[in-house]
C-alpha atoms as a PDB file:
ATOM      1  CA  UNK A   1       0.000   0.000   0.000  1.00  0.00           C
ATOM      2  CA  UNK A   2       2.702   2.344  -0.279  1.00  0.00           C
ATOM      3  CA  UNK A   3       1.400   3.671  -3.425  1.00  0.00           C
ATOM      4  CA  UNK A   4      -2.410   4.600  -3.752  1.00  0.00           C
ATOM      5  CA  UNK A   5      -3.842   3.986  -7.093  1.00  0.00           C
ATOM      6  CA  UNK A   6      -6.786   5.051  -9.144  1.00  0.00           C
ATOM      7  CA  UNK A   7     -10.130   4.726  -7.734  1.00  0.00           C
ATOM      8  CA  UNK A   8     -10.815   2.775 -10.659  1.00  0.00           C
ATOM      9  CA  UNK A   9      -8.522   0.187 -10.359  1.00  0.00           C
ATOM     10  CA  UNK A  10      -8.980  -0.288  -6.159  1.00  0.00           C
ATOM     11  CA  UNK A  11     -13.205  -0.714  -5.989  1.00  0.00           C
ATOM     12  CA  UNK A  12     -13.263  -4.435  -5.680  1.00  0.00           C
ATOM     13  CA  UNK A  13     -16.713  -5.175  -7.711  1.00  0.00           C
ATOM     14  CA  UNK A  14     -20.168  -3.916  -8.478  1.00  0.00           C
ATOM     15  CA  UNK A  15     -21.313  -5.662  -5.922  1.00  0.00           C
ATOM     16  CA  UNK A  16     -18.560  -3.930  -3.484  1.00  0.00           C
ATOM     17  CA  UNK A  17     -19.222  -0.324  -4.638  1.00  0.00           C
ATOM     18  CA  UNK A  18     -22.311   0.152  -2.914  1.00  0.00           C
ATOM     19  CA  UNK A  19     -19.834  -0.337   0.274  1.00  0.00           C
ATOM     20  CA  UNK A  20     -17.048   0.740  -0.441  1.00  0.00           C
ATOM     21  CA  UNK A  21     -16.302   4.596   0.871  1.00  0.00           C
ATOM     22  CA  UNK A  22     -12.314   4.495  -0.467  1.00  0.00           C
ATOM     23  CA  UNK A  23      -9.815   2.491  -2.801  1.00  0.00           C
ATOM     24  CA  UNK A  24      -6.151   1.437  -1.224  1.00  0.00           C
ATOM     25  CA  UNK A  25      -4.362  -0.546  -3.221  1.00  0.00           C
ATOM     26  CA  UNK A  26      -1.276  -2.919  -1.336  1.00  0.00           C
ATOM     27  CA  UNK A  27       1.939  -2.721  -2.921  1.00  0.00           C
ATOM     28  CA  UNK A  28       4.513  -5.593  -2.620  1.00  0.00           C
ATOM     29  CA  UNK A  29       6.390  -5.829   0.545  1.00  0.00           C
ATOM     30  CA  UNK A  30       9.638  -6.007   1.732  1.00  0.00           C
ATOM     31  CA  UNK A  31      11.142  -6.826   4.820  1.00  0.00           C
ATOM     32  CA  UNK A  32       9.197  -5.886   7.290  1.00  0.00           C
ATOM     33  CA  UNK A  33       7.939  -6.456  11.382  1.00  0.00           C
ATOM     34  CA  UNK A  34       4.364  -7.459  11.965  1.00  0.00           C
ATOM     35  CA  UNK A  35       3.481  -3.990  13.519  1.00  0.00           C
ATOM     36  CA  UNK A  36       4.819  -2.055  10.300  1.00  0.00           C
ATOM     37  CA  UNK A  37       1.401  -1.297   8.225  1.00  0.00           C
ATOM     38  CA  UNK A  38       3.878  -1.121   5.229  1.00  0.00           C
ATOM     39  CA  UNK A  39       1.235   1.772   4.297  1.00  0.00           C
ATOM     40  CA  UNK A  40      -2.441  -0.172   4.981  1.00  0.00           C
ATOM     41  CA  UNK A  41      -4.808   2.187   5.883  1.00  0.00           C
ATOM     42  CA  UNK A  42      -5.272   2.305  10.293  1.00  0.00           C
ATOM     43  CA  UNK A  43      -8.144   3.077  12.055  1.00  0.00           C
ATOM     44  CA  UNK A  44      -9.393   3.757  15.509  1.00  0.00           C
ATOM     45  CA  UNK A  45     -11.823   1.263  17.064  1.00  0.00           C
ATOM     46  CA  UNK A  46     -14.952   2.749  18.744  1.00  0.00           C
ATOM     47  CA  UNK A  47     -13.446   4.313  21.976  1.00  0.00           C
ATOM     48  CA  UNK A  48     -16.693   3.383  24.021  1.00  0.00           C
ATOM     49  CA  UNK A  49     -16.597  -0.590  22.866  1.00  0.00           C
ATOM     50  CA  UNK A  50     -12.125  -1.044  22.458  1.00  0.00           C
ATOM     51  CA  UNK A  51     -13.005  -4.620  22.666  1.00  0.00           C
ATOM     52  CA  UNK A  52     -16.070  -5.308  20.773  1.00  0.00           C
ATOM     53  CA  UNK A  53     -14.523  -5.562  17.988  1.00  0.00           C
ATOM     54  CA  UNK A  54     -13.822  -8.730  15.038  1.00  0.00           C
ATOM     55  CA  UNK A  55      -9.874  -9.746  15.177  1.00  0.00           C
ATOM     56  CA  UNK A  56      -8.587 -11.697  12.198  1.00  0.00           C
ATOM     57  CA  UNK A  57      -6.293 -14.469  14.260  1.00  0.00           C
ATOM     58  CA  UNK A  58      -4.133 -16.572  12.702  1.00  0.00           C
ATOM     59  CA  UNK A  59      -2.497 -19.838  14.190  1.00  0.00           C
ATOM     60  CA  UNK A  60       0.891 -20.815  14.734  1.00  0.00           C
ATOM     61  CA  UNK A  61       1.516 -24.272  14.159  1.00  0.00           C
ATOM     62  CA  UNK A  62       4.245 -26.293  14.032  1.00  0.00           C
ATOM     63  CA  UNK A  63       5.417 -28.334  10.562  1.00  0.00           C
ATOM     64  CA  UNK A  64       7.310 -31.251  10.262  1.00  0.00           C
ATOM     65  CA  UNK A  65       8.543 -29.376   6.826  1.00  0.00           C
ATOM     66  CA  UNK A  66      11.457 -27.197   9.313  1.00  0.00           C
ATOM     67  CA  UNK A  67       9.944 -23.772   7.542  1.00  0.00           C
ATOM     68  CA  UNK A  68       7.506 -21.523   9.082  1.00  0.00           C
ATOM     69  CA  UNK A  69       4.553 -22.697   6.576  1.00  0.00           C
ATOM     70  CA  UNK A  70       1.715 -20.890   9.321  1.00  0.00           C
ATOM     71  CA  UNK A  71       3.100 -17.411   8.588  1.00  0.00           C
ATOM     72  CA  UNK A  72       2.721 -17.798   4.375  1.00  0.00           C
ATOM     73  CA  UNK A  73       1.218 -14.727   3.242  1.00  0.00           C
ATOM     74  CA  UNK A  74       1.797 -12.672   7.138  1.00  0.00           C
ATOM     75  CA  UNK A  75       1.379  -9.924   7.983  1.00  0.00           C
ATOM     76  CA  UNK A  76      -0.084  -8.491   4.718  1.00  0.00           C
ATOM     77  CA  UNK A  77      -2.861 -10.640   4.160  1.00  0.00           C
ATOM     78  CA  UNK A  78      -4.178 -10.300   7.588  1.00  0.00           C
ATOM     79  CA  UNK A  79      -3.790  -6.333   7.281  1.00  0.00           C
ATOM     80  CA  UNK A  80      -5.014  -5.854   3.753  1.00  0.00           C
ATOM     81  CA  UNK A  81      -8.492  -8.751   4.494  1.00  0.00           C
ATOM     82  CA  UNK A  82      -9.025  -6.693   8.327  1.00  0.00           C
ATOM     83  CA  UNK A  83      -8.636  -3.478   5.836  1.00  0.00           C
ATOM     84  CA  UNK A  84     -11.092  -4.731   3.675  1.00  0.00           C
ATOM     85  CA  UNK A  85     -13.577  -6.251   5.950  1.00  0.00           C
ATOM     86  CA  UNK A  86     -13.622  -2.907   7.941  1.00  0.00           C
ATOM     87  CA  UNK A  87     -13.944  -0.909   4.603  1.00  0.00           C
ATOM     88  CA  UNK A  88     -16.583  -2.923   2.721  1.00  0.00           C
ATOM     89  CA  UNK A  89     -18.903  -4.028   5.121  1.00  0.00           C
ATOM     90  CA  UNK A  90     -20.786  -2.816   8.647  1.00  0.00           C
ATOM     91  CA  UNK A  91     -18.216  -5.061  10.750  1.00  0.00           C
ATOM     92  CA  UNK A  92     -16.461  -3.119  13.415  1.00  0.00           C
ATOM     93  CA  UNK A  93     -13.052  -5.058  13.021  1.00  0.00           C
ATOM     94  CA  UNK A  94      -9.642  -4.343  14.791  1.00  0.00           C
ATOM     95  CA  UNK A  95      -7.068  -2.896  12.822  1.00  0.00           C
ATOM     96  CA  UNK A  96      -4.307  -5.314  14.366  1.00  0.00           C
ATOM     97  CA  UNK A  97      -4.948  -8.777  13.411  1.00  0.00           C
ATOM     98  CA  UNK A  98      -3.160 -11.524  15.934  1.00  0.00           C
ATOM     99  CA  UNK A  99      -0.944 -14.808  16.320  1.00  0.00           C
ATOM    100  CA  UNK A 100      -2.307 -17.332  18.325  1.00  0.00           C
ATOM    101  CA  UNK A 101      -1.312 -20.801  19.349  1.00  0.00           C
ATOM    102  CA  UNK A 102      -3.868 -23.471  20.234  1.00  0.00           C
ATOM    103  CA  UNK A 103      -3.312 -23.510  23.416  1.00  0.00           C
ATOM    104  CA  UNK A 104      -3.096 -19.808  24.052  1.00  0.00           C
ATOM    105  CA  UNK A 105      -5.125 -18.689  27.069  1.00  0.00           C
ATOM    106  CA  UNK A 106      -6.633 -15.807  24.968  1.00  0.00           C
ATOM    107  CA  UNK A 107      -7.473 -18.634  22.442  1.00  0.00           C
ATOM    108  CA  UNK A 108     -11.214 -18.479  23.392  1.00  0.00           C
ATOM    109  CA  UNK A 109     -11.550 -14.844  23.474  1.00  0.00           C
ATOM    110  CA  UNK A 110     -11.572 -15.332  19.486  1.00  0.00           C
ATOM    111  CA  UNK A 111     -14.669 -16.920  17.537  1.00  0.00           C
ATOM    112  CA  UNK A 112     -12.779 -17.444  13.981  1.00  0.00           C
ATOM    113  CA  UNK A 113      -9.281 -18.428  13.188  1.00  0.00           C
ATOM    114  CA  UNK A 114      -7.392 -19.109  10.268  1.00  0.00           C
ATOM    115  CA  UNK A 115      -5.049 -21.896   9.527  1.00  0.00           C
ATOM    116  CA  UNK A 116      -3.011 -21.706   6.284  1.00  0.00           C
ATOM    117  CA  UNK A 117      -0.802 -24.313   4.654  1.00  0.00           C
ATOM    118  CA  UNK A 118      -1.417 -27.244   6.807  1.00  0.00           C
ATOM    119  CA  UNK A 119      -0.228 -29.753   4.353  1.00  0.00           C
ATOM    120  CA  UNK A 120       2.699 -30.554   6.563  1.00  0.00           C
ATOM    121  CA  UNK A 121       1.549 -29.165  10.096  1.00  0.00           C
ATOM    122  CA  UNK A 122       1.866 -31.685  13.184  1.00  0.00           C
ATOM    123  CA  UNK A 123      -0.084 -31.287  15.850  1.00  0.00           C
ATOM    124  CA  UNK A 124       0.801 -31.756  19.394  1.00  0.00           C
ATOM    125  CA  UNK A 125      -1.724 -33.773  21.817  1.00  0.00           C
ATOM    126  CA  UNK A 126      -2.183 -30.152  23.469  1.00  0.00           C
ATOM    127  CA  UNK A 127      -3.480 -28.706  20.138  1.00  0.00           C
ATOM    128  CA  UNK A 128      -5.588 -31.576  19.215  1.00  0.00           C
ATOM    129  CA  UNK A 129      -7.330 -31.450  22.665  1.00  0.00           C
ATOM    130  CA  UNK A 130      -7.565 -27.154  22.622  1.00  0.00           C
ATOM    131  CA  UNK A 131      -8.587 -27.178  19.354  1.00  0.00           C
ATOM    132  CA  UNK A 132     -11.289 -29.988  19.971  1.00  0.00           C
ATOM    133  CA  UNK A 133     -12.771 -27.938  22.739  1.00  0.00           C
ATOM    134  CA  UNK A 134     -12.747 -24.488  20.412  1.00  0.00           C
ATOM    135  CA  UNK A 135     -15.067 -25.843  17.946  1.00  0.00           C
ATOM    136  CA  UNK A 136     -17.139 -27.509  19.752  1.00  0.00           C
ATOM    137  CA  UNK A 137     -17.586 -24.823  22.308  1.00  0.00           C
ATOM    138  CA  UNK A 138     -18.664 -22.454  19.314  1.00  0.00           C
ATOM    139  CA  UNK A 139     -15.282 -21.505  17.552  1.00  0.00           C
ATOM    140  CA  UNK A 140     -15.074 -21.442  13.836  1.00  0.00           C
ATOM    141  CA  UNK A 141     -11.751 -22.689  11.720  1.00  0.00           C
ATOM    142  CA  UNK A 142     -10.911 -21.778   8.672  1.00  0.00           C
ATOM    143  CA  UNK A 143      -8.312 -23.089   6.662  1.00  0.00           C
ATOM    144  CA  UNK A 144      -6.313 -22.291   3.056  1.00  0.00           C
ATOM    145  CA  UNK A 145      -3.741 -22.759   0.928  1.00  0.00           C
ATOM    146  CA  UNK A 146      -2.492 -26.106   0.463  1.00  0.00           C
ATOM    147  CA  UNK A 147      -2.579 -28.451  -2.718  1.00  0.00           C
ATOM    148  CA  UNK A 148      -2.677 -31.852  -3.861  1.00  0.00           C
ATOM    149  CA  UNK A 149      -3.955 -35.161  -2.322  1.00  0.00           C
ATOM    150  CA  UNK A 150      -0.095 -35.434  -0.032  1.00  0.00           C
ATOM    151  CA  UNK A 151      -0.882 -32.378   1.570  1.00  0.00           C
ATOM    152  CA  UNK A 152      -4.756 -33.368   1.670  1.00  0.00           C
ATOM    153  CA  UNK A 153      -3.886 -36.447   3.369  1.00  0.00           C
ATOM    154  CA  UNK A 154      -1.417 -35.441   6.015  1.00  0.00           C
ATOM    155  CA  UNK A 155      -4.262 -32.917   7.182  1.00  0.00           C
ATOM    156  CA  UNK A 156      -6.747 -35.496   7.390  1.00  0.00           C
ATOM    157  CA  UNK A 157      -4.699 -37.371   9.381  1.00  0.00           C
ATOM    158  CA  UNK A 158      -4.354 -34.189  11.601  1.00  0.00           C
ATOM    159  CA  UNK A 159      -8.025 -33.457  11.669  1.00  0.00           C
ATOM    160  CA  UNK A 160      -9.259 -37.166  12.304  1.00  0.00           C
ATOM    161  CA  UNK A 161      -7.302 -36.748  15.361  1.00  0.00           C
ATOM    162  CA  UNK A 162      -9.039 -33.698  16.437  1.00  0.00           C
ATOM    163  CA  UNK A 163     -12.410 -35.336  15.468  1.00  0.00           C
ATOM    164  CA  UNK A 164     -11.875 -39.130  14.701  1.00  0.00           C
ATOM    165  CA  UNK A 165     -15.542 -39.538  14.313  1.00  0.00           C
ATOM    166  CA  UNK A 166     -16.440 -36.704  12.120  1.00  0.00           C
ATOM    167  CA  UNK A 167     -15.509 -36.639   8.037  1.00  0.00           C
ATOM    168  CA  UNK A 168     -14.345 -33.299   6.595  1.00  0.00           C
ATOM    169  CA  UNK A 169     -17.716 -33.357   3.711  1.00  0.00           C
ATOM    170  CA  UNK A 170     -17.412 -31.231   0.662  1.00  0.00           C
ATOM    171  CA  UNK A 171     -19.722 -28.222   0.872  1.00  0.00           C
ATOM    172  CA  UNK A 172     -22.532 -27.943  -2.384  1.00  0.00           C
ATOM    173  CA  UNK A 173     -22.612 -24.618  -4.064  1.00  0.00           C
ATOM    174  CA  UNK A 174     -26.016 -23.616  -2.813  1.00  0.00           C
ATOM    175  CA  UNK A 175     -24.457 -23.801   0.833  1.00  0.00           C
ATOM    176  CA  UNK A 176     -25.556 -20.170   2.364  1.00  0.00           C
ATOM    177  CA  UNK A 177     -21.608 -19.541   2.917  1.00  0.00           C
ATOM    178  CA  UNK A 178     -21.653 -19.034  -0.845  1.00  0.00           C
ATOM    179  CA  UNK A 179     -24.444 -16.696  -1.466  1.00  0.00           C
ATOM    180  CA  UNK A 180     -24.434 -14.759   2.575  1.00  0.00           C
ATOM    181  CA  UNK A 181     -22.989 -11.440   1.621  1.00  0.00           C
ATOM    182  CA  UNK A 182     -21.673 -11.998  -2.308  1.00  0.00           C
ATOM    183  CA  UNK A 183     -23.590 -14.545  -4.376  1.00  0.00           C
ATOM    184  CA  UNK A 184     -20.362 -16.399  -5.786  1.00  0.00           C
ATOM    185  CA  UNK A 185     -21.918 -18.522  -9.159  1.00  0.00           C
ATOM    186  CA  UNK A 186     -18.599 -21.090  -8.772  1.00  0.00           C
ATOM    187  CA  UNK A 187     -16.604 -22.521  -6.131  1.00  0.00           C
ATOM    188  CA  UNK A 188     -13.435 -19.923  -6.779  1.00  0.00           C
ATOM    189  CA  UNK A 189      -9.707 -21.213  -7.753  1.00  0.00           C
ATOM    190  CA  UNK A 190      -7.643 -19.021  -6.426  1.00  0.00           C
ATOM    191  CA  UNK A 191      -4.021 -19.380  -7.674  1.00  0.00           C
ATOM    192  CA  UNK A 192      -0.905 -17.640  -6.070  1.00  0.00           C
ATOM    193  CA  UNK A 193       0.008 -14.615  -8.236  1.00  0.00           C
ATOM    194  CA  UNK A 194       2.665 -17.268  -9.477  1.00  0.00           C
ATOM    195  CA  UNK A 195       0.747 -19.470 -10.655  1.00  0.00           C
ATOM    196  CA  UNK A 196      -1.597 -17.119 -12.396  1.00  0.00           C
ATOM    197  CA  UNK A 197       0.536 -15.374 -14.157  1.00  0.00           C
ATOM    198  CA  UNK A 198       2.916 -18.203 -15.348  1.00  0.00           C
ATOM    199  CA  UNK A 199      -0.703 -20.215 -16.513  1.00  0.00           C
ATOM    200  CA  UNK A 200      -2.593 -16.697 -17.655  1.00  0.00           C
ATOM    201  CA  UNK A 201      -3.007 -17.757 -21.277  1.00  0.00           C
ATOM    202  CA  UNK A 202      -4.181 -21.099 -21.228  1.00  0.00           C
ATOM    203  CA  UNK A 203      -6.216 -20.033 -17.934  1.00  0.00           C
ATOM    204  CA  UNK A 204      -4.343 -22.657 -15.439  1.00  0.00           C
ATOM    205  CA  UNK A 205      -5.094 -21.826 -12.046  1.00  0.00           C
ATOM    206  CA  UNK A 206      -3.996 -25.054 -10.014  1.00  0.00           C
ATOM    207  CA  UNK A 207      -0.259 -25.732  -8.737  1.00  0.00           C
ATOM    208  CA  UNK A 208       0.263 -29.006  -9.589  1.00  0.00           C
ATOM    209  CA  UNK A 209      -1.586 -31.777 -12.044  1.00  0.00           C
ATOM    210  CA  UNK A 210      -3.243 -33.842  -9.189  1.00  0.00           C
ATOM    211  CA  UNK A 211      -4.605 -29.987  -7.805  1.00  0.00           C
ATOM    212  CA  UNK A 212      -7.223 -29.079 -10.588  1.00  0.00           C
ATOM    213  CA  UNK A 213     -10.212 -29.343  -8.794  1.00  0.00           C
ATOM    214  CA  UNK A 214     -11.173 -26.953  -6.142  1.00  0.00           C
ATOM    215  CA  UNK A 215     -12.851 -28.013  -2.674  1.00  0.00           C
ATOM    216  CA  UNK A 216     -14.174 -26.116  -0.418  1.00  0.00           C
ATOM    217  CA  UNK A 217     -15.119 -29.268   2.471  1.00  0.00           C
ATOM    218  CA  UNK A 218     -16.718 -28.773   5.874  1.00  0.00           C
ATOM    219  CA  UNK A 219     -16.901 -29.897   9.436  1.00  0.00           C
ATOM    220  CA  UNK A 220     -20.215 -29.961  11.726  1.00  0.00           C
ATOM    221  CA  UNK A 221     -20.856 -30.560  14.866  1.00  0.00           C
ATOM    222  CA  UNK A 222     -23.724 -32.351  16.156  1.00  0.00           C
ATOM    223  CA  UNK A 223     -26.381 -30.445  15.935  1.00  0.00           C
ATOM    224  CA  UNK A 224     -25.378 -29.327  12.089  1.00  0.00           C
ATOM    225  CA  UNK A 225     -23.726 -26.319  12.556  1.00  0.00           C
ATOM    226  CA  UNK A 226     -20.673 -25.316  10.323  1.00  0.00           C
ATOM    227  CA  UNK A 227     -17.146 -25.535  12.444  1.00  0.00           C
ATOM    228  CA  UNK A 228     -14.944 -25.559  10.096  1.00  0.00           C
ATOM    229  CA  UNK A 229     -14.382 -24.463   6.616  1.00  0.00           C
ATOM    230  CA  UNK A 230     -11.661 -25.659   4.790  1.00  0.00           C
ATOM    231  CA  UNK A 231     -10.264 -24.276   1.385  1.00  0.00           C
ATOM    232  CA  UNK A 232      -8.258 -27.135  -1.092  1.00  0.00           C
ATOM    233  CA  UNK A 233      -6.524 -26.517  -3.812  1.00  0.00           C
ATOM    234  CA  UNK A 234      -6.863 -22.939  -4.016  1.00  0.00           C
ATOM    235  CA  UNK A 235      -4.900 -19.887  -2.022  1.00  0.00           C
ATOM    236  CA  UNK A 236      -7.660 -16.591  -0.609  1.00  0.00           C
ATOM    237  CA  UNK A 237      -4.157 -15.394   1.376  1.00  0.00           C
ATOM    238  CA  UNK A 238      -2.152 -14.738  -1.876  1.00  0.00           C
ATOM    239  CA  UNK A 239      -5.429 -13.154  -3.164  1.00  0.00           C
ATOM    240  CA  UNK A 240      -5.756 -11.140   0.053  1.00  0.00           C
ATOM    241  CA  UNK A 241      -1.580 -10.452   0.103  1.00  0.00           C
ATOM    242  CA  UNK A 242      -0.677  -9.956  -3.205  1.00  0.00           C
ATOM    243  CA  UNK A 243      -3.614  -7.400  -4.049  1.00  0.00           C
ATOM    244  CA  UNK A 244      -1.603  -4.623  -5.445  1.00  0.00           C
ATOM    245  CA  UNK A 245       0.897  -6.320  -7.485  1.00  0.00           C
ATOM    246  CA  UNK A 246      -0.767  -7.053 -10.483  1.00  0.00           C
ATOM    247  CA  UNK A 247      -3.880  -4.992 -11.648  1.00  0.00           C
ATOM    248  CA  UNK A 248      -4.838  -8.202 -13.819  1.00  0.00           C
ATOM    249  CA  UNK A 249      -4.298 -10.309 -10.727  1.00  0.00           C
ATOM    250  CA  UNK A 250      -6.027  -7.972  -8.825  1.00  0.00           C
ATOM    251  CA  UNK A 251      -9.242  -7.539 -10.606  1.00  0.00           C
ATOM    252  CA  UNK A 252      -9.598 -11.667 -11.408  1.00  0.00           C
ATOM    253  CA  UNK A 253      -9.117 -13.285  -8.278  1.00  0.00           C
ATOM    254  CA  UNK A 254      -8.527 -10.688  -5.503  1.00  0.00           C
ATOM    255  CA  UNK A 255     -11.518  -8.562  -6.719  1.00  0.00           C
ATOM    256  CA  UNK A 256     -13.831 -11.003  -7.547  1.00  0.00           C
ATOM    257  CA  UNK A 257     -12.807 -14.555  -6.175  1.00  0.00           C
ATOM    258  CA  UNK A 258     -10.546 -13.476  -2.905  1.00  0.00           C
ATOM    259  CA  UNK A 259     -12.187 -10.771  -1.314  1.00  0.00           C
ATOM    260  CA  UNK A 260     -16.068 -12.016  -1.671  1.00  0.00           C
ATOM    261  CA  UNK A 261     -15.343 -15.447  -0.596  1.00  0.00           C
ATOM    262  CA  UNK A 262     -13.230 -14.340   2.464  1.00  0.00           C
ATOM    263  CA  UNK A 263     -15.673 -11.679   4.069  1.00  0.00           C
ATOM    264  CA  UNK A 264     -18.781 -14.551   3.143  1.00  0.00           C
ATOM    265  CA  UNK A 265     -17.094 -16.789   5.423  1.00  0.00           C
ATOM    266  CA  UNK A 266     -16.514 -14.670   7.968  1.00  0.00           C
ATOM    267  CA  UNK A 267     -19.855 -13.382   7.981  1.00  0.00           C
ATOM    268  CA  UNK A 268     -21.268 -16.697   8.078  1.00  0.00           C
ATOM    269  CA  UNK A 269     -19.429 -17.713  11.403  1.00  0.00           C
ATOM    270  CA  UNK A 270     -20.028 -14.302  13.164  1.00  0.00           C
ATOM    271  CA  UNK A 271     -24.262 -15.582  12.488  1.00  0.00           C
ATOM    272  CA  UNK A 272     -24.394 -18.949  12.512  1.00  0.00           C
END
């Protein structure tokens, strides 16, 4: 964001326009510390309600890959998605999103968290239990960004641990998740800016050859409510990170696929 662009080029949508009061574009990052805004818009929460307030919270896991796979696409996705949610819709939502663990204390002070690249993530039997209790106690997961059936299975594995009785089933497209705030007409691909640029002209938007179809799958509890959301084969962070990079980019998957799919899921577990 250290470079604002046309109006033009920032308003995510038709659909978005009606909501949207201004256009920030995110520029690529460098280096950077979590608390540097690298130029995303701040804002002050409501000085009467500091707390009341919707804070993206991503998880720190660990990943039996030796690389930091939980902080792909951090801080800027979390920045420029908070950014957006606050921008777009009535949500009150804290400017500084957060790192959690599992088995954080403050853990259950948040009602959605998001997981990315779990296709090599290990959990401890600390996590499994915490995370067991979240859900069913009301918490909502949502996960992204990984690829292929390897990476499928070792977070199967990972969830049937969590829940050994209960079978990650893939959502239909008339699920309300899809239609709550944007009415998506397709379960969205969303490719890394990579992937989309290198694939533009024969319109490839998978990773890899056993990655083509997109899933978005579920988890419920007993009495049918959604706990878990889980994205396959597709990436919302590099839409949400890598918005300002590539106006093409920007106006196929962040504008239209990223953006809308992301704030319909957080909707949906904020009212469900």
């Amino acid at each position: 964001m250290r470079r604002p662009q046309t109006t033009a080029a920032l308003l995510l949508s038709a659909a978005l326009l009606a909501t949207a009061a201004v256009g920030v574009c995110v520029a690529q990052r460098g280096p950077a510390t979590p608390l540097d805004r690298n130029g995303v818009p701040d804002w002050d929460p409501n000085p009467r309600f500091p707390h009341d307030v919707f804070t993206f919270a991503r998880i720190r896991y660990n990943s039996h890959s030796g690389w930091r796979r939980w902080a792909t696409d951090y801080p800027d996705a979390d920045l420029n998605f908070s950014y957006r949610l606050q921008q777009l819709t009535s949500l009150k939502v804290n400017p500084q999103p957060v790192v959690l663990e599992l088995t954080d204390d403050t853990l259950f002070d948040h009602p959605f968290i998001y997981l990315i690249e779990p296709g090599t993530l290990e959990f401890s039997e600390a996590e499994v239990a915490a995370l067991r209790k979240y859900l069913l106690n009301g918490g909502f997961l949502m996960v992204d960004d990984f690829w292929g059936e390897a990476e499928w299975d070792n977070f199967h594995r990972e969830i049937r641990r969590v829940f050994p009785d209960r079978e990650p089933t893939e959502l239909p497209l008339d699920h309300p998740i899809f239609h709550c705030v944007y009415d998506l007409k397709e379960k969205p691909q969303i490719p890394s800016i990579g992937v989309a640029q290198y694939g533009r002209s024969e319109g490839i938007t998978w990773e890899r050859e056993d990655a083509k179809t997109v899933h978005y799958k579920g988890l419920f509890d007993d009495k049918g409510r959604l706990m878990a959301f889980i994205g396959h084969n597709t990436d919302l962070g590099d839409g949400w990170e890598r918005e300002g990079e590539d106006p093409w980019y920007f106006r196929e998957f962040s504008e239209k696929k990223a953006y809308p799919l992301g704030i319909n899921v957080v909707f949906y577990a904020m009212t469900h």
